[in-house]
Protein backbone atom coordinates (compact mmCIF):
# COMPACT_ATOMS: atom_id res chain seq x y z
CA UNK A 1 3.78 -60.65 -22.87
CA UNK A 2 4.09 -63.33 -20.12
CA UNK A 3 3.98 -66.94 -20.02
CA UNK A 4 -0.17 -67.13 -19.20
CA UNK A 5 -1.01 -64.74 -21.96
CA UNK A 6 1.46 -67.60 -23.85
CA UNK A 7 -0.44 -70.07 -22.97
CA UNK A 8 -3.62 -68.71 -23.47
CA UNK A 9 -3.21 -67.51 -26.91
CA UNK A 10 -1.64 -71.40 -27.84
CA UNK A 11 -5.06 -72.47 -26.78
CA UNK A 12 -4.77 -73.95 -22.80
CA UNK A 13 -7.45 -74.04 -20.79
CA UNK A 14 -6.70 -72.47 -17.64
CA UNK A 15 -9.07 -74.53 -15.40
CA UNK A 16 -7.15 -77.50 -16.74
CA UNK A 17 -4.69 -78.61 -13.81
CA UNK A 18 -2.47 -79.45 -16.73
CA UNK A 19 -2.50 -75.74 -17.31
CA UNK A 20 -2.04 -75.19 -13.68
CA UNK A 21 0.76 -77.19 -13.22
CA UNK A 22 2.84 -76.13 -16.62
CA UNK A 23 2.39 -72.71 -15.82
CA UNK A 24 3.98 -72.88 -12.13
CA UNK A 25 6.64 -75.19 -13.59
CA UNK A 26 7.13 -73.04 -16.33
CA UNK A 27 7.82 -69.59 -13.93
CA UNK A 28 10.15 -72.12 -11.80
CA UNK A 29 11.95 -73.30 -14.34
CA UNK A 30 12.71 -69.26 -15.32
CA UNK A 31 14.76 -69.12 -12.12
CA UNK A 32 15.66 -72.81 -11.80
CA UNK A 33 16.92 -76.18 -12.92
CA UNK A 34 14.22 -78.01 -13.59
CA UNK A 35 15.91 -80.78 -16.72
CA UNK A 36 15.60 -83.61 -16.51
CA UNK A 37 12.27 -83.18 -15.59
CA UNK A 38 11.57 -86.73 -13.33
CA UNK A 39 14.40 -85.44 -11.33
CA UNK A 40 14.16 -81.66 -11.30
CA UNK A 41 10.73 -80.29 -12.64
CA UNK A 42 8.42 -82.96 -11.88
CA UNK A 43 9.85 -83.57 -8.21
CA UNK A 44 9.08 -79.72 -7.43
CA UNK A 45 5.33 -80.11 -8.49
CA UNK A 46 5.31 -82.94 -7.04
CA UNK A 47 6.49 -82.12 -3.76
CA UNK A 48 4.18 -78.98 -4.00
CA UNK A 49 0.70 -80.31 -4.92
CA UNK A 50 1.28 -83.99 -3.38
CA UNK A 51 0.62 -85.65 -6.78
CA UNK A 52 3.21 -88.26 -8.35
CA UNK A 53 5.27 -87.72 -11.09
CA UNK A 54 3.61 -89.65 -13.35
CA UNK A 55 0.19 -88.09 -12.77
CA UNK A 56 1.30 -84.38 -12.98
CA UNK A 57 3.37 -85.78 -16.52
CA UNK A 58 -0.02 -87.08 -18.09
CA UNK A 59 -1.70 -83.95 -17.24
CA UNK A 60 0.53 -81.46 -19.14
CA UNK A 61 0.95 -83.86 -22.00
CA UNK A 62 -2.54 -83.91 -22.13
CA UNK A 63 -3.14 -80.48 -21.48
CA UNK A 64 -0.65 -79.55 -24.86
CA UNK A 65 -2.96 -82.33 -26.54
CA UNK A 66 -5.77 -80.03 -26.23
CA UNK A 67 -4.40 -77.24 -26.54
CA UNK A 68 -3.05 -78.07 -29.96
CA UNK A 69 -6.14 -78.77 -31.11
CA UNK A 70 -7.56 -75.58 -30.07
CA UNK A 71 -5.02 -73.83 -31.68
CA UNK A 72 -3.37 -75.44 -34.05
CA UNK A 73 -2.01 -72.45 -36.38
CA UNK A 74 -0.54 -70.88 -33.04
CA UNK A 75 1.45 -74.15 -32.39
CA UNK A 76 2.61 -74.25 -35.67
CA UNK A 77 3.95 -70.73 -35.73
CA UNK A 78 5.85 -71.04 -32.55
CA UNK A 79 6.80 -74.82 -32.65
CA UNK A 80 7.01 -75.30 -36.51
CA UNK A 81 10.65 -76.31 -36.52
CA UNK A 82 10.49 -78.57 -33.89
CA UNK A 83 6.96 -80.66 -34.05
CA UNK A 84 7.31 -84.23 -35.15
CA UNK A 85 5.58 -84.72 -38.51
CA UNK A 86 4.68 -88.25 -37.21
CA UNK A 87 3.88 -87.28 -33.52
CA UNK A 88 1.97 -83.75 -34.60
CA UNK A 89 2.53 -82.37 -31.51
CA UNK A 90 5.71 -81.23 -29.22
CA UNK A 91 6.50 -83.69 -26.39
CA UNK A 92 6.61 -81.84 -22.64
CA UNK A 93 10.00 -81.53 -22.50
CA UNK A 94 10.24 -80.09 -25.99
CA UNK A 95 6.97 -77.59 -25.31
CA UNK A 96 8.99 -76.47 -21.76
CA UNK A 97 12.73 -75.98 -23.98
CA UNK A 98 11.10 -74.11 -26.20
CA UNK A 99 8.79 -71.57 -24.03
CA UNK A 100 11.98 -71.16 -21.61
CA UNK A 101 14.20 -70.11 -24.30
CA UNK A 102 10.84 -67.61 -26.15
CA UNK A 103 10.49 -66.33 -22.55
CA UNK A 104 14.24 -65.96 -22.15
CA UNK A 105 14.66 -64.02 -25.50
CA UNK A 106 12.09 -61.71 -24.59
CA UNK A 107 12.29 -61.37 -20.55
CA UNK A 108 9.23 -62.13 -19.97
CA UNK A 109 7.91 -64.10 -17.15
């Protein structure tokens, strides 16, 4: 399994560019530093696509919005642990921790 079929089955949309840009951050982030994520992550993408920081950020946090809704159960069964009762939904830092360390327990990528 790799991180798109992931991200598919947790419900993403992959004409989203919130999809596009969590999934090349994602497969960076496999191979590099990329926490904190203003200064590491978010600086890549945005040196790549020429979009600010605080654009690409709102896209993937809205991009897990959706997604969650799409697929709720799936969330639940990878994220239960770690979703914020009040929230209902893993922030992007939290969503990223967590599918680095899946994909590093099972070598994907």
């Amino acid at each position: 399994m790799n991180i798109r079929t992931i991200l598919l089955e947790l419900g993403f949309m992959p004409r989203g560019f919130g999809y596009k840009y969590l999934l090349d951050l994602l497969h960076y982030g496999l191979h590099n530093r990329i926490f904190p994520l203003n200064h590491y992550g978010y600086k890549y993408l945005s040196e790549t696509y020429g979009k600010n920081i605080d654009t690409i950020d709102k896209c993937i946090q809205n991009a897990i919005s959706s997604a969650i809704l799409r697929s709720t159960e799936a969330f639940y069964n990878l994220f239960s642990y770690s979703i914020d009762a009040n929230r209902g939904k893993p922030t992007n830092k939290q969503f990223i921790a967590h599918i680095l360390m899946y994909a590093a327990d099972t070598s994907i990528g």
